[in-house]
N, C-alpha and C. Protein backbone atom coordinates (compact mmCIF):
# COMPACT_ATOMS: atom_id res chain seq x y z
N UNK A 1 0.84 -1.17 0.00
CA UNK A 1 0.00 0.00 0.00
C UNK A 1 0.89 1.23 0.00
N UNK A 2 0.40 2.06 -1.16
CA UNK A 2 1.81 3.27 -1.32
C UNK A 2 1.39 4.20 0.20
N UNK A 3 2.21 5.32 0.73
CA UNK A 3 2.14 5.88 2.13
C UNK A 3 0.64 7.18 1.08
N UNK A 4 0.14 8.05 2.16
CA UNK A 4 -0.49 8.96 1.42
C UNK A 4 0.10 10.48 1.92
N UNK A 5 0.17 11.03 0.85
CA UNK A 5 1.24 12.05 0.15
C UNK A 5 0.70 13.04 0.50
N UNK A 6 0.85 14.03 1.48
CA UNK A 6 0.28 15.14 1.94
C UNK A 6 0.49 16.65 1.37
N UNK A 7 1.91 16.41 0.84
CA UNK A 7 2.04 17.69 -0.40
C UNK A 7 1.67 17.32 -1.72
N UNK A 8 0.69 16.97 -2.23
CA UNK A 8 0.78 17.10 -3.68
C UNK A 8 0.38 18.28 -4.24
N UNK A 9 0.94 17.95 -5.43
CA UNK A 9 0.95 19.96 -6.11
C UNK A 9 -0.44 19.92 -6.51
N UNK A 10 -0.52 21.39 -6.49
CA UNK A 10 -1.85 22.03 -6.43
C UNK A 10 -1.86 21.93 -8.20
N UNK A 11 -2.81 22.05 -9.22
CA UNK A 11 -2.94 21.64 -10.24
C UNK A 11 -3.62 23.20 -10.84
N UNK A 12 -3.48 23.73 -12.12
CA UNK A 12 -3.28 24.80 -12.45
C UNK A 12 -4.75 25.02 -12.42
N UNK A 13 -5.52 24.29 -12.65
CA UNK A 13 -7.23 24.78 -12.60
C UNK A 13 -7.94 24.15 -11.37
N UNK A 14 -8.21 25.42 -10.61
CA UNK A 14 -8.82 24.86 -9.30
C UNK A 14 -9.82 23.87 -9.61
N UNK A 15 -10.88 24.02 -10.47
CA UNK A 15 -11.65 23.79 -10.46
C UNK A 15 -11.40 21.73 -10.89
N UNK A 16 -10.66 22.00 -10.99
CA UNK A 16 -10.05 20.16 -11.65
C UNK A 16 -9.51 19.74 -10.13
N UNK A 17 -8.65 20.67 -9.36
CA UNK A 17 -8.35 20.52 -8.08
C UNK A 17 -9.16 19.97 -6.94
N UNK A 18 -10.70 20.59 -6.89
CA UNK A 18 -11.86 20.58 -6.14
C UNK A 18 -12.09 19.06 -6.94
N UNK A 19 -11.79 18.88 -8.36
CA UNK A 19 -12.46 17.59 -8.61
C UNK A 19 -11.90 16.28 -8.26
N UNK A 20 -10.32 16.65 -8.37
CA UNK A 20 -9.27 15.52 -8.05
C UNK A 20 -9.69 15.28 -6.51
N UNK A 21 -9.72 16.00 -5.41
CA UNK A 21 -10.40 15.79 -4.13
C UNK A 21 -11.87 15.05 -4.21
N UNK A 22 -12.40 15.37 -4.69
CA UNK A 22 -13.76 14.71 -4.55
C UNK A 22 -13.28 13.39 -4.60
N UNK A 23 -11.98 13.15 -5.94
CA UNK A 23 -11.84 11.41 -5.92
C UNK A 23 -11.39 11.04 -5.58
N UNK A 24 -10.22 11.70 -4.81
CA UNK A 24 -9.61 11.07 -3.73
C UNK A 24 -10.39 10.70 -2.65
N UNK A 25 -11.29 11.51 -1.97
CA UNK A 25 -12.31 10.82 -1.16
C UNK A 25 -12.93 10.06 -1.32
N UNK A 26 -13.33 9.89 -2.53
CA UNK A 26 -14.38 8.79 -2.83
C UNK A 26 -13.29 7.63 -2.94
N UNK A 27 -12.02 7.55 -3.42
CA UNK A 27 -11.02 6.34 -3.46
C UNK A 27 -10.85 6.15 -2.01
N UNK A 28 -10.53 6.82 -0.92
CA UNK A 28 -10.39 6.46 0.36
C UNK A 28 -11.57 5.94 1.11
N UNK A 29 -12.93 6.41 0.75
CA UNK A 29 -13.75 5.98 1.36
C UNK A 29 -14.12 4.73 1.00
N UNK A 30 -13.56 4.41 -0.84
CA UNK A 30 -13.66 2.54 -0.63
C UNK A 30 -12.35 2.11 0.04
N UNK A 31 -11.11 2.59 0.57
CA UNK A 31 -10.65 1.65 1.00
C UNK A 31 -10.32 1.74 2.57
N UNK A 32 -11.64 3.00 3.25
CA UNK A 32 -12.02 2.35 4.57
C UNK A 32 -13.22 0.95 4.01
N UNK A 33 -14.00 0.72 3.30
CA UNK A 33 -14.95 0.22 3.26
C UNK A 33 -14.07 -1.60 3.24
N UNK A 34 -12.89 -1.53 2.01
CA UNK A 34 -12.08 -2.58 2.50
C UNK A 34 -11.11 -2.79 3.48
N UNK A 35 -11.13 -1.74 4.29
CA UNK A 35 -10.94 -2.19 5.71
C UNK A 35 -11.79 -2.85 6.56
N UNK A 36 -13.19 -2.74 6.43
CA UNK A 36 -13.84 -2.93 7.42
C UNK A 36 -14.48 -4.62 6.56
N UNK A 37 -13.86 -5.25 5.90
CA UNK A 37 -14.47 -6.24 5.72
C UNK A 37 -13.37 -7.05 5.07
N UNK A 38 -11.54 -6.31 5.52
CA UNK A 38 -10.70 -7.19 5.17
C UNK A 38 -10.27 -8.13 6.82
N UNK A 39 -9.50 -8.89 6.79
CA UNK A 39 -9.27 -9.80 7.74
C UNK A 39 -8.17 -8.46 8.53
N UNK A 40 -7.82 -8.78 9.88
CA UNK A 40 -6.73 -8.38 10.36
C UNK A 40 -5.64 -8.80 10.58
N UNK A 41 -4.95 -8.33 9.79
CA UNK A 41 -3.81 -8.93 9.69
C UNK A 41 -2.36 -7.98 9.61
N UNK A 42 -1.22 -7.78 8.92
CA UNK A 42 -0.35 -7.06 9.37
C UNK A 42 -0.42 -5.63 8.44
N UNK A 43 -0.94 -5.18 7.40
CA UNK A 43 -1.20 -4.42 7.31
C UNK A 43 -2.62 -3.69 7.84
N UNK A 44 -3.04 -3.94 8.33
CA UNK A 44 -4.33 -3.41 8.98
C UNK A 44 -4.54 -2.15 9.12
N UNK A 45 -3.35 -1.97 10.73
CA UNK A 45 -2.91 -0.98 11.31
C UNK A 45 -2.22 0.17 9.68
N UNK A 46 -1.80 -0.05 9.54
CA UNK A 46 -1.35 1.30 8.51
C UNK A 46 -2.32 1.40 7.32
N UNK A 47 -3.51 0.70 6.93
CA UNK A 47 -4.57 1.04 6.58
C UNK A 47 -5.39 2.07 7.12
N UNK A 48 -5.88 1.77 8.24
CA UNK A 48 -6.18 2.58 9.33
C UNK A 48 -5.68 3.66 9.48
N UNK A 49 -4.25 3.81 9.90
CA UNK A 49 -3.77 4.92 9.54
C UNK A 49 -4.10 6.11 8.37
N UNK A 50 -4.25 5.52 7.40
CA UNK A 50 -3.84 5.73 6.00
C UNK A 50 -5.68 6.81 6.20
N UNK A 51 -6.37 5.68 6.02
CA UNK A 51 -7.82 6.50 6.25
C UNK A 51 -7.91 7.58 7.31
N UNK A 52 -7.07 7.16 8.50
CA UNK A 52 -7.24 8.22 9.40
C UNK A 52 -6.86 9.89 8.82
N UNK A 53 -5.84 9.60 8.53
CA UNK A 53 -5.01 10.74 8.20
C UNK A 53 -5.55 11.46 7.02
N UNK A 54 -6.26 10.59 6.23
CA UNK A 54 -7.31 11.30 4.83
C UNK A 54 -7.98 12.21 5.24
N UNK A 55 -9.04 12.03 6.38
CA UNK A 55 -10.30 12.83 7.10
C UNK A 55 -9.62 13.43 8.38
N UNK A 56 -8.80 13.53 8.56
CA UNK A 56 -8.40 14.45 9.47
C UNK A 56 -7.38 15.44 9.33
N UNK A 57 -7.15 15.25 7.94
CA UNK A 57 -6.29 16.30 7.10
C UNK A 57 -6.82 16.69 6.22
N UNK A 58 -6.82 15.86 4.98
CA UNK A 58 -6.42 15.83 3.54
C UNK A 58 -8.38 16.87 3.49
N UNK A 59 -9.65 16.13 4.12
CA UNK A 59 -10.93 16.74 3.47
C UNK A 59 -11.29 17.71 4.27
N UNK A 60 -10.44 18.22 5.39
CA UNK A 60 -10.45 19.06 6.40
C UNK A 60 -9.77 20.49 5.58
N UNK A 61 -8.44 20.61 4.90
CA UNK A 61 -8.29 21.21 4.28
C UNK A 61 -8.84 21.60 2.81
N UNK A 62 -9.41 20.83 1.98
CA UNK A 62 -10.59 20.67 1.12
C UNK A 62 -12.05 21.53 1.44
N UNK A 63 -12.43 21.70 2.65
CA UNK A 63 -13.47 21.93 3.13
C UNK A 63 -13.44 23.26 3.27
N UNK A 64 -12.34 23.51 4.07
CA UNK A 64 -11.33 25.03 4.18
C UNK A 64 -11.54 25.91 3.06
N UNK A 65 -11.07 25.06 1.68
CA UNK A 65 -10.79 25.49 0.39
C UNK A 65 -12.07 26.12 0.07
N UNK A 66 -13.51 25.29 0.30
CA UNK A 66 -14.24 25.36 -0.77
C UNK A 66 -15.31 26.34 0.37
N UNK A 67 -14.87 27.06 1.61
CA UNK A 67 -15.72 27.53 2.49
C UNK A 67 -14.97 29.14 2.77
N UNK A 68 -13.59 29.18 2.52
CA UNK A 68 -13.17 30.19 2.91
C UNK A 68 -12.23 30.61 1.12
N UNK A 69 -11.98 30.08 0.18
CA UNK A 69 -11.80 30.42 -1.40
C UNK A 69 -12.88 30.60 -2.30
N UNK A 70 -13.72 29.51 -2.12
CA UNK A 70 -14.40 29.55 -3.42
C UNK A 70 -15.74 30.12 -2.78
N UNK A 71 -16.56 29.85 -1.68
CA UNK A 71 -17.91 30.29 -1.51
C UNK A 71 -17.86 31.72 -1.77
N UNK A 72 -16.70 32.34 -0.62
CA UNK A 72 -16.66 34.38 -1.34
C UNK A 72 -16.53 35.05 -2.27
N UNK A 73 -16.52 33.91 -3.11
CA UNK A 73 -16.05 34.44 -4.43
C UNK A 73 -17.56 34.35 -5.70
N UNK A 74 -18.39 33.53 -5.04
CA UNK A 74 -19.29 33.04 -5.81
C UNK A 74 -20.86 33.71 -5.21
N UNK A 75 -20.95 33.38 -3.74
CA UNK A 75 -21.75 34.25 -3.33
C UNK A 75 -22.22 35.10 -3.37
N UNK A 76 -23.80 35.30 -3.97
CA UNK A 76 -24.26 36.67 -3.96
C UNK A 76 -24.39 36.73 -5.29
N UNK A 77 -24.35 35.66 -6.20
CA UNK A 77 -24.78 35.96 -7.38
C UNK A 77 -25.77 35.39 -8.18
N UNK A 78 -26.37 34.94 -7.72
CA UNK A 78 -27.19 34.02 -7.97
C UNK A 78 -27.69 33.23 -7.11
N UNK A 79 -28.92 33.09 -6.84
CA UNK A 79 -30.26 32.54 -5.57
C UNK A 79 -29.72 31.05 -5.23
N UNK A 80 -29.58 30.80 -6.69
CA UNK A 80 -29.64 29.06 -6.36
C UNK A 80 -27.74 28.83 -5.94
N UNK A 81 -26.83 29.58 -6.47
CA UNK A 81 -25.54 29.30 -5.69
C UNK A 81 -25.51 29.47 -4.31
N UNK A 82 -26.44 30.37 -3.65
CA UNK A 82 -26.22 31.18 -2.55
C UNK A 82 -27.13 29.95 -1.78
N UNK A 83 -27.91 29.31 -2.15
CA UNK A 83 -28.98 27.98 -1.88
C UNK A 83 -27.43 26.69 -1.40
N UNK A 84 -27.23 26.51 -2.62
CA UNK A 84 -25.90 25.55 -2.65
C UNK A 84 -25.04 25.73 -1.61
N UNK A 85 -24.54 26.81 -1.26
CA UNK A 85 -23.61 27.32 -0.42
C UNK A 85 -24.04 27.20 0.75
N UNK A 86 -25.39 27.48 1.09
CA UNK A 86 -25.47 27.68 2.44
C UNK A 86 -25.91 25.70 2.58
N UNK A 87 -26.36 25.54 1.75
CA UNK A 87 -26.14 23.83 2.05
C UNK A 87 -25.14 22.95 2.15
N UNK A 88 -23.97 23.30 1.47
CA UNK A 88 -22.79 22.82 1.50
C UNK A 88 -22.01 22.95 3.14
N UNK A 89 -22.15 24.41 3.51
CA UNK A 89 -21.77 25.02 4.52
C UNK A 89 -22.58 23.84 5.72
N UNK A 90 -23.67 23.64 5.73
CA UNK A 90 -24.56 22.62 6.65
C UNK A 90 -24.21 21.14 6.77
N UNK A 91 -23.79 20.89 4.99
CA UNK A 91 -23.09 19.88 5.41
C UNK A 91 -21.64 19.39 5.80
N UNK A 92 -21.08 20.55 5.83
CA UNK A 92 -19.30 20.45 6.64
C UNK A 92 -19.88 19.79 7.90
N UNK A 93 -20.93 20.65 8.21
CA UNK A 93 -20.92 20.39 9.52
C UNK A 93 -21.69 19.02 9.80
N UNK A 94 -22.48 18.87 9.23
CA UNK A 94 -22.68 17.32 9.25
C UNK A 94 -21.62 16.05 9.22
N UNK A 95 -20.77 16.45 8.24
CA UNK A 95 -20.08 15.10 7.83
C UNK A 95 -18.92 15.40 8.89
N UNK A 96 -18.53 16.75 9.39
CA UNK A 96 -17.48 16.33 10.61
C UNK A 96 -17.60 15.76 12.05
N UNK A 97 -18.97 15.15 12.18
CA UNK A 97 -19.69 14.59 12.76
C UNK A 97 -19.39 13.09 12.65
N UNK A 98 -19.38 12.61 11.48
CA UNK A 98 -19.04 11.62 10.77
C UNK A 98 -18.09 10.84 10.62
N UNK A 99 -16.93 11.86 10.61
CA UNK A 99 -15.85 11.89 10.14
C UNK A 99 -14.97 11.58 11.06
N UNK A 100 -15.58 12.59 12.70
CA UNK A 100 -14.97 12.46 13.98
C UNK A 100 -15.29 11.01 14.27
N UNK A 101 -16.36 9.92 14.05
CA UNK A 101 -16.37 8.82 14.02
C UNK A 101 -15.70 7.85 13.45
N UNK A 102 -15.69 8.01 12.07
CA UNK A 102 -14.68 7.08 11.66
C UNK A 102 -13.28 7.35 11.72
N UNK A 103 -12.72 8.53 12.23
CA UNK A 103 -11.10 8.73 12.44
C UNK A 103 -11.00 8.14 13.83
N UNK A 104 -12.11 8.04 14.59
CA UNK A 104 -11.78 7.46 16.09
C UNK A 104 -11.73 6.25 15.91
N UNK A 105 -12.73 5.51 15.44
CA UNK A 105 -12.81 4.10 15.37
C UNK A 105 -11.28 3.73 14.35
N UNK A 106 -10.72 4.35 13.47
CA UNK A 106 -9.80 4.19 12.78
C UNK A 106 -8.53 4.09 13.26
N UNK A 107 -8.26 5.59 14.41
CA UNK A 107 -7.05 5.50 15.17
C UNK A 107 -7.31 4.03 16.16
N UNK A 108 -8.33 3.75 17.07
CA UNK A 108 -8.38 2.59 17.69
C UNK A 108 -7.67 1.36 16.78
N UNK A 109 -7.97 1.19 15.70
CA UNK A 109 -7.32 -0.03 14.37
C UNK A 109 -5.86 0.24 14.41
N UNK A 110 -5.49 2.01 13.89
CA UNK A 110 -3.89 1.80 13.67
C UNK A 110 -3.60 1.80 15.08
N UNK A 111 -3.65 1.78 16.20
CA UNK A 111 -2.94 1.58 17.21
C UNK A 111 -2.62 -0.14 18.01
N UNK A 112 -3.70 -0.69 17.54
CA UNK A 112 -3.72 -2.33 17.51
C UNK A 112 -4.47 -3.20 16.44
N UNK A 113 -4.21 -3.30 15.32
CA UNK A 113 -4.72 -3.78 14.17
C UNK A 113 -6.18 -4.67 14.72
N UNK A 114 -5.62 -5.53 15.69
CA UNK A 114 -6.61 -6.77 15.70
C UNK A 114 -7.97 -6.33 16.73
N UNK A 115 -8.05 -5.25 16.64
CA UNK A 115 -9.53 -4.31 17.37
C UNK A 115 -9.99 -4.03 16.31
N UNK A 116 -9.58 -4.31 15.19
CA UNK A 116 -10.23 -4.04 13.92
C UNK A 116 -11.80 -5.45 14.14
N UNK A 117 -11.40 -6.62 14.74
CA UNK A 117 -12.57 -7.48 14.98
C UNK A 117 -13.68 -6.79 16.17
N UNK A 118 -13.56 -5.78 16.87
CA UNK A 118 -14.24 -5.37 18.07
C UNK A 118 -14.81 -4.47 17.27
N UNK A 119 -14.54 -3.27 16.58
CA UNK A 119 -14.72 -2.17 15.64
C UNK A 119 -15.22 -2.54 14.54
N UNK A 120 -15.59 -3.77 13.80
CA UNK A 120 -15.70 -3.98 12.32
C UNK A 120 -16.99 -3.09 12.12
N UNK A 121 -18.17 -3.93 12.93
CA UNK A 121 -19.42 -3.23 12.60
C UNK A 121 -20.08 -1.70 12.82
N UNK A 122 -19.03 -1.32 13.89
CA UNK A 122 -19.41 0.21 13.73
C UNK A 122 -18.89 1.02 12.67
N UNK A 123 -17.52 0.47 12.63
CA UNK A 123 -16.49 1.59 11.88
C UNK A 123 -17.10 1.01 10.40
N UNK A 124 -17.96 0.19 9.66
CA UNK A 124 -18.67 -0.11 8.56
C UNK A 124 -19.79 0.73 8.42
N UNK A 125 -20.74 0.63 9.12
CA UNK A 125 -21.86 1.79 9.60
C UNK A 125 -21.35 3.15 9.62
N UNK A 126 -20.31 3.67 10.16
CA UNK A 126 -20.11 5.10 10.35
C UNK A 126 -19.27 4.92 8.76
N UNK A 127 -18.93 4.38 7.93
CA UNK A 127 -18.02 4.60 6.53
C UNK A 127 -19.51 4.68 5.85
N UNK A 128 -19.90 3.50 5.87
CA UNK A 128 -21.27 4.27 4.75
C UNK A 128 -22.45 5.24 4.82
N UNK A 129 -22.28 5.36 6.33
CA UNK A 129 -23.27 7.16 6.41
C UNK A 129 -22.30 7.55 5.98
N UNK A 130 -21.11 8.05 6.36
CA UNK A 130 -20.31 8.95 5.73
C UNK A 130 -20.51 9.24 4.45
N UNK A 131 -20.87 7.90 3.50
CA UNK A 131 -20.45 7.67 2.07
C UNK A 131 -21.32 8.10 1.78
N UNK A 132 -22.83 8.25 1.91
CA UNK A 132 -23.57 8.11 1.53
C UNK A 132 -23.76 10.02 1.88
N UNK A 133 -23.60 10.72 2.68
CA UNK A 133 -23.64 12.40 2.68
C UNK A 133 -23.14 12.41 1.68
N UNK A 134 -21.45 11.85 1.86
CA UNK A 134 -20.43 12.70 0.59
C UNK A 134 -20.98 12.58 -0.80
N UNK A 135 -21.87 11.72 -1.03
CA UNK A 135 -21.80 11.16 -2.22
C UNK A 135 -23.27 12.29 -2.50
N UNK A 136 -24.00 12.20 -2.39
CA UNK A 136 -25.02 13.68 -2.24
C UNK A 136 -24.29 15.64 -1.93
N UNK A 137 -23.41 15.50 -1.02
CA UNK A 137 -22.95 16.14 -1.04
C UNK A 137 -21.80 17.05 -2.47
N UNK A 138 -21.37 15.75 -2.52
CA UNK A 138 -20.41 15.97 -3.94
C UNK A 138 -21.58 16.04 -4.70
N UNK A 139 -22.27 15.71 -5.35
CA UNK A 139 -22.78 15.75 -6.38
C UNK A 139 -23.48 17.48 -6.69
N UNK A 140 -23.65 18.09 -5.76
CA UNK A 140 -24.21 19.55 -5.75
C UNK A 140 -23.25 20.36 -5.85
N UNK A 141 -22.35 19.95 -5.44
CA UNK A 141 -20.97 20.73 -5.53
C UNK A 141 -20.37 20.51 -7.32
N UNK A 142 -20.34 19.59 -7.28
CA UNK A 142 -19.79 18.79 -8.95
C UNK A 142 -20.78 20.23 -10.07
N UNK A 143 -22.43 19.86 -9.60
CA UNK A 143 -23.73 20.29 -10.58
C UNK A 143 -23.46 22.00 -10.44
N UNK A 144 -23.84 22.92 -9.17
CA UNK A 144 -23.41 23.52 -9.01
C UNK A 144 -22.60 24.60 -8.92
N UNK A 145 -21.89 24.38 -8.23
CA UNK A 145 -20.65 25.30 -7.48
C UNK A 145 -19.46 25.09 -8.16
N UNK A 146 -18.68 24.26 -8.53
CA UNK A 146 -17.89 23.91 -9.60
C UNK A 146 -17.76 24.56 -11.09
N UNK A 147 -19.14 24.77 -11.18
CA UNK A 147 -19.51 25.36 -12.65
C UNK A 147 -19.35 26.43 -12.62
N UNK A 148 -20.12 27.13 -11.50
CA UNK A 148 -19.62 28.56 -11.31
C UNK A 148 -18.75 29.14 -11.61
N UNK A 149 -17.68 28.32 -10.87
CA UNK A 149 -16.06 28.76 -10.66
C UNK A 149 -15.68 29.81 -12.41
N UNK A 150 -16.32 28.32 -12.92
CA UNK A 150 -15.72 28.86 -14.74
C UNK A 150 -16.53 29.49 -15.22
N UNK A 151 -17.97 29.75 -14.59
CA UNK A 151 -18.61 30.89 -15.41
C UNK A 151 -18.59 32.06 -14.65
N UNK A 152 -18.46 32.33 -13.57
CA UNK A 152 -18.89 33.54 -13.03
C UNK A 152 -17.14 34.77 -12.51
N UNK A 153 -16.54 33.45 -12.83
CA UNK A 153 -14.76 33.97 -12.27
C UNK A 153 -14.16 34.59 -13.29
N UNK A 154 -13.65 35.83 -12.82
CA UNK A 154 -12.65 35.92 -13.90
C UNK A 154 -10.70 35.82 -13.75
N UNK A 155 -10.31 35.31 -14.55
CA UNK A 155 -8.65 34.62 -14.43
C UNK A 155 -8.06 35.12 -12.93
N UNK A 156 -8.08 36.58 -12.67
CA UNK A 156 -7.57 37.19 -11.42
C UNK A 156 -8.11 36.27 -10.08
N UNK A 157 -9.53 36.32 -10.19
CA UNK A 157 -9.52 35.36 -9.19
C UNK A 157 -9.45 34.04 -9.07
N UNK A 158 -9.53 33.58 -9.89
CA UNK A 158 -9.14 32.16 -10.11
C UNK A 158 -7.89 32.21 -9.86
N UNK A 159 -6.81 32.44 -10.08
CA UNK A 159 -5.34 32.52 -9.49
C UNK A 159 -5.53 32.56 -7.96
N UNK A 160 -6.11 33.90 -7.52
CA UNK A 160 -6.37 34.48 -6.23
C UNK A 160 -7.01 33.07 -5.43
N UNK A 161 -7.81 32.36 -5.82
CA UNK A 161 -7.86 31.10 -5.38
C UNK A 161 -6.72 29.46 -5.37
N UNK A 162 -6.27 29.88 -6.71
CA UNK A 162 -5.88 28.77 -6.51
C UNK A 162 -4.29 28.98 -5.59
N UNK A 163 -3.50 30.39 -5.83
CA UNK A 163 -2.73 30.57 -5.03
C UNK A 163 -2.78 30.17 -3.08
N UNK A 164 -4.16 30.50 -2.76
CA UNK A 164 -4.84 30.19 -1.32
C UNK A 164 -4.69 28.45 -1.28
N UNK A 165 -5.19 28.00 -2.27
CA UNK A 165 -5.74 26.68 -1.84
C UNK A 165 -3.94 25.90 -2.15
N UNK A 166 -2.81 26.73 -3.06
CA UNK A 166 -1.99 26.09 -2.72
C UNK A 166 -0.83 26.24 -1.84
N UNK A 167 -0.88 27.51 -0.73
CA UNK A 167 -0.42 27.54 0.71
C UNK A 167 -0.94 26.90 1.29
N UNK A 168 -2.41 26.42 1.20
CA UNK A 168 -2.63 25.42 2.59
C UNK A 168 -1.94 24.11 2.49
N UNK A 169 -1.60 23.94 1.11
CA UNK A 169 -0.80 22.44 1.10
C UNK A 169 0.48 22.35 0.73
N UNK A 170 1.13 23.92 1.19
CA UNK A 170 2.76 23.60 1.47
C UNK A 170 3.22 23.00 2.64
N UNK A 171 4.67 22.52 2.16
CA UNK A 171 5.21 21.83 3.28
C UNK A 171 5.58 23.02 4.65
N UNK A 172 4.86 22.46 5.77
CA UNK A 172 5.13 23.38 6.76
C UNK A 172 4.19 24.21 7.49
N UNK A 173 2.78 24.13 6.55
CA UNK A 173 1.90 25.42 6.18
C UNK A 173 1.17 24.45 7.36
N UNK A 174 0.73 25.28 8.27
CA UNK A 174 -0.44 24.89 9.52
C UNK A 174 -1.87 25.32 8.78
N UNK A 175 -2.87 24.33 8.46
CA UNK A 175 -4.15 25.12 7.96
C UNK A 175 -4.62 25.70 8.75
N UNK A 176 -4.40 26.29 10.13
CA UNK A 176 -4.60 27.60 10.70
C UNK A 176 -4.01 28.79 10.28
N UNK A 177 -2.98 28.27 9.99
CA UNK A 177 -1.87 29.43 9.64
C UNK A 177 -2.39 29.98 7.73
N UNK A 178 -2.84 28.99 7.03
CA UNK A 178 -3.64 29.22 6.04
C UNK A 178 -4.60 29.37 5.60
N UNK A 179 -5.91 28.87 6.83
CA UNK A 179 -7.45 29.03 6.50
C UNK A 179 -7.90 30.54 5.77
N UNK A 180 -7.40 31.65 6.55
CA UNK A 180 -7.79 32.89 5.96
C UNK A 180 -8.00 33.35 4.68
């Protein structure tokens, strides 16, 4: 299992950026799903890991991106974006709800693989609510807010974004120190 790569470069069109995230989540969220219905055994624990560190980084800063870059930029122009937004915004807060579940049940796995048999059936249950927001969730964002970006932006801010969204994922960069 390759390690997961916490600097990768930011990609010249945000808007492909916001999309490459969506699939990275959706690729991690199948392979909590084959965690929770692989055997325990010696990679387990750095599976676990691996998912942990996805949702407690990688869609945490993603979330950042698309709440403090792209909503101010789009907002206010239209009923049904400003609809989108404030739903999107509802569901951060939903899925970190979610999320705080399956990174707990997850760290419990990478810290002793074979609690992965005590944990199977919750940490399965809390991956497919999860899956099942994101997957509604993304899709309004995809229909949406995404589209926006390229119709309503012009080049200046699109830079002005994608420059933001790629300090939060330098090496070093605290997403406190970058949320703004």
């Amino acid at each position: 299992m390759q390690p997961l790569t916490t600097c990768a470069p930011m990609p010249d069109d945000v808007v492909e950026a916001f999309l490459q995230s969506h699939a990275f989540a959706r690729s991690m969220l199948s392979l909590a799903e084959r965690l929770c219905s692989a055997p325990a055994d010696a990679s387990t624990s750095a599976t676990a890991r691996r998912v942990q560190a996805f949702f407690t980084h990688h869609l945490e800063v993603h979330f950042v991106d698309e709440e403090r870059s792209l909503a101010p930029r789009i907002q206010g122009r239209h009923k049904a974006i400003d609809d989108a937004i404030a739903a999107m915004r509802l569901e951060h807060l939903q899925v970190h709800a979610l999320i705080s579940r399956v990174t707990f049940l997850c760290q419990l796995v990478a810290r002793d693989g074979s609690r992965l048999m005590a944990v199977r059936f919750d940490l399965s249950t809390a991956v497919e609510h999860l899956k099942r927001c994101l997957e509604s969730h993304q899709a309004r964002e995809e229909s949406m807010l995404f589209p926006a970006v390229r119709r309503l932006l012009d080049w200046q801010d699109v830079e002005e974004m994608r420059a933001e969204m790629a300090l939060r994922r330098a090496p070093g960069v605290e997403l406190s120190d970058a949320a703004g």
